[in-house]
N, C-alpha and C. Protein backbone atom coordinates (compact mmCIF):
# COMPACT_ATOMS: atom_id res chain seq x y z
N UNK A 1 3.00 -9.28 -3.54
CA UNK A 1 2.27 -9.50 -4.76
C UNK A 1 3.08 -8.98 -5.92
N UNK A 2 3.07 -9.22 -7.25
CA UNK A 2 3.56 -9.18 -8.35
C UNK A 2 2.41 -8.31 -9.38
N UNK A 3 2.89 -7.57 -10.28
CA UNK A 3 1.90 -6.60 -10.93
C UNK A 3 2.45 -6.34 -12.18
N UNK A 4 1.80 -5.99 -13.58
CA UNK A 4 2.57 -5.83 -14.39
C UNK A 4 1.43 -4.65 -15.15
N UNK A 5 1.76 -3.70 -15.69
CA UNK A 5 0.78 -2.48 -16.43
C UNK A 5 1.24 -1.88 -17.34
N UNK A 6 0.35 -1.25 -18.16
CA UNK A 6 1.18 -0.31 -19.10
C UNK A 6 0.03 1.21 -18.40
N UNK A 7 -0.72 1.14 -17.12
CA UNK A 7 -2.05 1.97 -17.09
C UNK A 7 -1.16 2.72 -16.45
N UNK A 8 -1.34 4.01 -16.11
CA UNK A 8 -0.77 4.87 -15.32
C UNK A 8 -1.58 5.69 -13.97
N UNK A 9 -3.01 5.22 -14.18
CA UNK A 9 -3.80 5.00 -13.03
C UNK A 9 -4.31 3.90 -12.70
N UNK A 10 -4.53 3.71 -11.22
CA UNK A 10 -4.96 2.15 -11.31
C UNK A 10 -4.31 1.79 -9.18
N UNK A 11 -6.05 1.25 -9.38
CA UNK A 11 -5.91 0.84 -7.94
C UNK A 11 -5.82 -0.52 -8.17
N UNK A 12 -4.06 -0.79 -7.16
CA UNK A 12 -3.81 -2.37 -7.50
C UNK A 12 -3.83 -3.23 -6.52
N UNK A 13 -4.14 -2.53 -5.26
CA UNK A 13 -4.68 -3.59 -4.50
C UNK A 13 -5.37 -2.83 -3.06
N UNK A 14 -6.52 -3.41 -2.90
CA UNK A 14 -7.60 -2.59 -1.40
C UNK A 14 -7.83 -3.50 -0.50
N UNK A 15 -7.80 -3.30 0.72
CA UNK A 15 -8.39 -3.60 1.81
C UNK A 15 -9.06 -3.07 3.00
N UNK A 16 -10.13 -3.62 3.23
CA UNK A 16 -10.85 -2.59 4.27
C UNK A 16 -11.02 -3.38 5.45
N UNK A 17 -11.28 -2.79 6.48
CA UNK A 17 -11.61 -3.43 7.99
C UNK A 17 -12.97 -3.30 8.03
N UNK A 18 -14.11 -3.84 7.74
CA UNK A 18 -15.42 -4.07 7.68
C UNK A 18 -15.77 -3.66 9.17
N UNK A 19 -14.95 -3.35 10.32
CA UNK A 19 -15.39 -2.98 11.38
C UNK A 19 -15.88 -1.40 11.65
N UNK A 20 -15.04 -1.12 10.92
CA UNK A 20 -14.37 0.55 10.81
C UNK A 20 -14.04 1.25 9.36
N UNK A 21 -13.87 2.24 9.79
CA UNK A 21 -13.52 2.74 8.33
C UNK A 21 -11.80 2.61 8.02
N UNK A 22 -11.09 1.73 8.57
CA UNK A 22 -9.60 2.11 8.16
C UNK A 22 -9.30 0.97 6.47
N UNK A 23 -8.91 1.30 6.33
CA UNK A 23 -8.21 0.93 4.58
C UNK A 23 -6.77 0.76 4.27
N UNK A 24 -6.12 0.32 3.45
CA UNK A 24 -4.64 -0.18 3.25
C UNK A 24 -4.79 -0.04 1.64
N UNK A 25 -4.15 0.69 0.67
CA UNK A 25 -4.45 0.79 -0.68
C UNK A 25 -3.03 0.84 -1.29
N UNK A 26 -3.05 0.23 -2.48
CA UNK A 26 -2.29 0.68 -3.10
C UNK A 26 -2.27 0.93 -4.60
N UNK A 27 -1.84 2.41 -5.02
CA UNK A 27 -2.53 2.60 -6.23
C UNK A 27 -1.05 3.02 -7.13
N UNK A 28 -1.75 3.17 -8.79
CA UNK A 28 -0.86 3.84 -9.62
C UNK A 28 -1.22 5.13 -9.75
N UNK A 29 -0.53 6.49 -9.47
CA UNK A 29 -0.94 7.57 -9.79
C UNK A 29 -0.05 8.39 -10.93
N UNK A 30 -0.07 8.65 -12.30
CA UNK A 30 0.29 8.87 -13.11
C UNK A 30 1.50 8.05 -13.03
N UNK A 31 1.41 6.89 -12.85
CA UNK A 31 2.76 6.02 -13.17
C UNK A 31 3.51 5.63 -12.04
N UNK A 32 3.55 6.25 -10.94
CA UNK A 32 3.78 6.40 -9.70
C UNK A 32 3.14 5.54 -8.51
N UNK A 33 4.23 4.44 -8.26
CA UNK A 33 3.53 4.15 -7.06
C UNK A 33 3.32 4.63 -5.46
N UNK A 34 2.16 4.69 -5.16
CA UNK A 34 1.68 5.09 -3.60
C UNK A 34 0.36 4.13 -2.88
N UNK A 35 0.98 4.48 -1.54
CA UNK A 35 -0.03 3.93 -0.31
C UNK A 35 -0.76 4.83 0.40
N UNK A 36 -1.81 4.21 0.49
CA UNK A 36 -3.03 5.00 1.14
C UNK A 36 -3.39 4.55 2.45
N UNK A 37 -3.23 4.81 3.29
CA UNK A 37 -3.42 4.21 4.78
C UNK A 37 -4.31 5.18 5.31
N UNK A 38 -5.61 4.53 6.16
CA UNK A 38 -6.42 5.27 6.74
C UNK A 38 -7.20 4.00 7.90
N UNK A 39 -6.35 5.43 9.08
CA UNK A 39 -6.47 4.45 10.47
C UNK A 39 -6.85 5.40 10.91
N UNK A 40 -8.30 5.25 11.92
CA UNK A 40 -8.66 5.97 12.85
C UNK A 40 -9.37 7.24 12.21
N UNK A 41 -10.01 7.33 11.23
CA UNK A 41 -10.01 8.20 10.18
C UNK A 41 -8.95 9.45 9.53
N UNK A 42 -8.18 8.44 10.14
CA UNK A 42 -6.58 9.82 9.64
C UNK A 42 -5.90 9.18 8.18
N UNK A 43 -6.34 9.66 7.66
CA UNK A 43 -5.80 9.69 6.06
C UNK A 43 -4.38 10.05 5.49
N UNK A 44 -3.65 9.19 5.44
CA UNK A 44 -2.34 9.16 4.86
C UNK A 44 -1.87 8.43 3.13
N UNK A 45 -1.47 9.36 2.55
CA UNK A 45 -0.90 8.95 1.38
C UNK A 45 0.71 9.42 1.03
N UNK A 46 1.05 8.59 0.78
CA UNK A 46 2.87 8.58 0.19
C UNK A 46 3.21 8.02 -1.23
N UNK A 47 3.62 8.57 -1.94
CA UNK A 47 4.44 7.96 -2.73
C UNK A 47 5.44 7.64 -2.47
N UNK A 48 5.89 6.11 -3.17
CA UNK A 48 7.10 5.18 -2.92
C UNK A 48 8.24 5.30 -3.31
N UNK A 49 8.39 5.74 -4.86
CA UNK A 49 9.57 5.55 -5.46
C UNK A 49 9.29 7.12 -6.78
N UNK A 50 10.30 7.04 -7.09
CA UNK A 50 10.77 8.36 -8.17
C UNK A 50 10.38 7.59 -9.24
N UNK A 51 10.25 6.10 -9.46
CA UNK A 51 10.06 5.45 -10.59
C UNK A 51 8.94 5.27 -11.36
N UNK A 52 8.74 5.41 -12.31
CA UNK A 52 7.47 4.67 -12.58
C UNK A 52 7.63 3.30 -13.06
N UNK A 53 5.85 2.94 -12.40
CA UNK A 53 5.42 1.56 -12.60
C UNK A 53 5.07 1.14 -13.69
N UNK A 54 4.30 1.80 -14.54
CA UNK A 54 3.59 1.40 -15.68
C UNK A 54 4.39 1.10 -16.96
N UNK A 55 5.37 0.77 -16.98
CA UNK A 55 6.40 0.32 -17.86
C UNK A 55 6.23 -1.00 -19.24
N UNK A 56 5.14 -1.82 -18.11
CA UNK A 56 4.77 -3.42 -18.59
C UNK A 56 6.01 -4.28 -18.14
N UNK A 57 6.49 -4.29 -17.26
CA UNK A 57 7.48 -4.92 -16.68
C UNK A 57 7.13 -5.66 -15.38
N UNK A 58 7.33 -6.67 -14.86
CA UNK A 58 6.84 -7.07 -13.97
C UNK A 58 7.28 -6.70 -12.65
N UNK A 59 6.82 -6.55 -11.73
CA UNK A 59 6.74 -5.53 -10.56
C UNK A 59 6.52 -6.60 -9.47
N UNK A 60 7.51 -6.46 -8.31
CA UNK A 60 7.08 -7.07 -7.11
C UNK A 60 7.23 -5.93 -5.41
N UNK A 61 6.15 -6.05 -5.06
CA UNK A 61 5.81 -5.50 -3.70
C UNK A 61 5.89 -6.79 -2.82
N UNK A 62 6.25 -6.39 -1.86
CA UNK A 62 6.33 -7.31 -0.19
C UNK A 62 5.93 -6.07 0.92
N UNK A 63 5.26 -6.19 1.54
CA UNK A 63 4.51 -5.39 2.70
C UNK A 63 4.77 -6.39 3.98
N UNK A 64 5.04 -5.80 4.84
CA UNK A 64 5.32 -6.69 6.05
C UNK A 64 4.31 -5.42 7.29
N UNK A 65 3.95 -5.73 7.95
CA UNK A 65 3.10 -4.77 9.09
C UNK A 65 3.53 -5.06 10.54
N UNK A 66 4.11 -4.12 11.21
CA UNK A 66 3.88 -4.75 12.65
C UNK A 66 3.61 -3.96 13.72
N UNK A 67 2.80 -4.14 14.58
CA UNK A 67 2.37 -3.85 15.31
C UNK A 67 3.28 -3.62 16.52
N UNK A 68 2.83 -2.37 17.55
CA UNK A 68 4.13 -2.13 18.62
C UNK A 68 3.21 -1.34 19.92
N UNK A 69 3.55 -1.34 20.78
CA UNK A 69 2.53 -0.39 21.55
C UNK A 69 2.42 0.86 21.29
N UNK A 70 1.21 1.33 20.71
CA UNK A 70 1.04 2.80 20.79
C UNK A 70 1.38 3.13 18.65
N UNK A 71 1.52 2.23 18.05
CA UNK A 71 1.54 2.83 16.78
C UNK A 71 2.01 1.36 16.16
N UNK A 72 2.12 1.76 14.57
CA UNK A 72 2.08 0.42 13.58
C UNK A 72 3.27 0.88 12.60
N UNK A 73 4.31 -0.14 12.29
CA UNK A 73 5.03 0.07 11.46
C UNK A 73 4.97 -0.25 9.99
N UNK A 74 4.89 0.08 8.92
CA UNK A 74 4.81 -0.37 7.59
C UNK A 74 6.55 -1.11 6.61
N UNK A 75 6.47 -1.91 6.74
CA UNK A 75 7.72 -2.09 6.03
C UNK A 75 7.29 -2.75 4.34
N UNK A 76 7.83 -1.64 3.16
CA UNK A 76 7.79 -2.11 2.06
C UNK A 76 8.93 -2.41 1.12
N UNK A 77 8.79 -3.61 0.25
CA UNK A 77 10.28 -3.77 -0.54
C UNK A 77 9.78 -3.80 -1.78
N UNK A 78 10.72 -3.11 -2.80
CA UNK A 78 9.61 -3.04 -3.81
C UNK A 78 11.01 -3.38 -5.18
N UNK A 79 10.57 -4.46 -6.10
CA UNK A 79 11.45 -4.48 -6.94
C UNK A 79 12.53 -5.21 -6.09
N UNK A 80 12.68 -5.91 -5.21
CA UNK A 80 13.74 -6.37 -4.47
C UNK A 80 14.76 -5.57 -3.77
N UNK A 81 14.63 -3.93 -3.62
CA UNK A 81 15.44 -3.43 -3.74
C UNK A 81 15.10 -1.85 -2.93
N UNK A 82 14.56 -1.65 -3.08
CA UNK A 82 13.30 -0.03 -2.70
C UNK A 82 12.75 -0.84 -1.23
N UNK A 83 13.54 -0.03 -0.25
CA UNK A 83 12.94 -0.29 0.66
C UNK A 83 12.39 0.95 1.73
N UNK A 84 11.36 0.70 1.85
CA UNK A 84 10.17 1.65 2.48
C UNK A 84 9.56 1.72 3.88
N UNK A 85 9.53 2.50 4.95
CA UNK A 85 9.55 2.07 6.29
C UNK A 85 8.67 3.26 6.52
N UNK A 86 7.50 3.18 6.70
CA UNK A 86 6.37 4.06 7.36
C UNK A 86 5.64 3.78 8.55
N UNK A 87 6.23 5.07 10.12
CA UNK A 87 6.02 4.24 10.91
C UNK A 87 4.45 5.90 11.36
N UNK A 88 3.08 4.84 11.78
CA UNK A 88 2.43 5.69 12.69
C UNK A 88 2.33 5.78 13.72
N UNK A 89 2.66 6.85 14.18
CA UNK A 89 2.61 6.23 16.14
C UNK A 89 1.32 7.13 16.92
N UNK A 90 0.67 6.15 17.87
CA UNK A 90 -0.29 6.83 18.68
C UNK A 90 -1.20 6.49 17.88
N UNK A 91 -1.46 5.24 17.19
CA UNK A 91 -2.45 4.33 16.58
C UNK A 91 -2.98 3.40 17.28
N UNK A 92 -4.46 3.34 17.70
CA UNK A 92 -4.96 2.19 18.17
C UNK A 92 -5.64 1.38 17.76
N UNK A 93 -5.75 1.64 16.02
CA UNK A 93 -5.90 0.43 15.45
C UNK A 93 -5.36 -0.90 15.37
N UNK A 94 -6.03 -1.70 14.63
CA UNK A 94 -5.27 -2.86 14.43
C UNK A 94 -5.49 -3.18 13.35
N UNK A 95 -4.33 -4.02 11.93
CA UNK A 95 -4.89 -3.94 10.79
C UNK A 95 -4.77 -5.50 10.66
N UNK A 96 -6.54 -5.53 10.13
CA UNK A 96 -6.74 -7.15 10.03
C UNK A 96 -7.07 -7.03 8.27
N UNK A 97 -5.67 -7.99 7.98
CA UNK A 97 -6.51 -8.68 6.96
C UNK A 97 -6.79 -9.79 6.38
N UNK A 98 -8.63 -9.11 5.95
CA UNK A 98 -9.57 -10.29 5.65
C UNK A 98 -10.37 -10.31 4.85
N UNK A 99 -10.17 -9.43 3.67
CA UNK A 99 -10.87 -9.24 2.41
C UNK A 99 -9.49 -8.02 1.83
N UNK A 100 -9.14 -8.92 0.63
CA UNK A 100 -8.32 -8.30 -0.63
C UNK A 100 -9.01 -8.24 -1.46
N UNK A 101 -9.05 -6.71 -2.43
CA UNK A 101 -9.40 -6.80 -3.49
C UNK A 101 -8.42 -6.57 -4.40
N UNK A 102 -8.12 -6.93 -5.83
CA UNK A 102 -6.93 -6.99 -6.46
C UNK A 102 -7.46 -6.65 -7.67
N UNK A 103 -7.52 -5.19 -8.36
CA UNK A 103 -8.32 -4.77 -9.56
C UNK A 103 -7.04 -5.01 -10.46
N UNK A 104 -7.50 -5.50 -11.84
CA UNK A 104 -6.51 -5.62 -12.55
C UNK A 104 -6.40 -4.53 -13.77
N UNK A 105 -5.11 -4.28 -13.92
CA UNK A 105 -5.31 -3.09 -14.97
C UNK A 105 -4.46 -3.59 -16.32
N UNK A 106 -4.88 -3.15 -17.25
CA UNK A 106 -4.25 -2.88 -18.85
C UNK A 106 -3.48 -2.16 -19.20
């Protein structure tokens, strides 16, 4: 997805598993982008980059997910260039998605 802000908070994109409580987020935190992952009720947050987002510049994320026995890998590219590899292991979730929400910010 593609994003463009001048906000320096700001949830820019959610998803939930309507089965369970696990979630996939990604927000602006004082300018700063981070992911919020919550599988199995284990709550994980990272920030991505040293950069900030909120510039008003246009911004591209690619998320790729894959699944492996026994845990889930996160692969993110951000800006074409920032690449991001968050792996959980001893996860028996599975992340379906099937409802995006995409809040837009100013």
């Amino acid at each position: 997805f593609r994003f463009q802000t001048h906000s320096s908070d700001a949830i820019l994109l959610y998803t939930t598993n309507k089965l369970n409580e696990d979630f996939l987020g990604f927000d602006l935190i004082d300018g700063f982008f981070s992911i919020t992952i919550n599988l199995n009720k284990n709550k994980q947050r990272q920030e991505l980059s040293q950069q900030r987002f909120n510039d008003g510049q246009t911004h591209f994320i690619s998320l790729h997910i894959q699944g492996y026995q026994g845990g889930l890998e996160f692969n993110l590219i951000m800006d074409y260039r920032h690449n991001t590899r968050i792996v959980i292991r001893n996860s028996l979730s599975k992340v379906i998605v099937s409802y995006i929400y995409v809040f837009f910010c100013f």
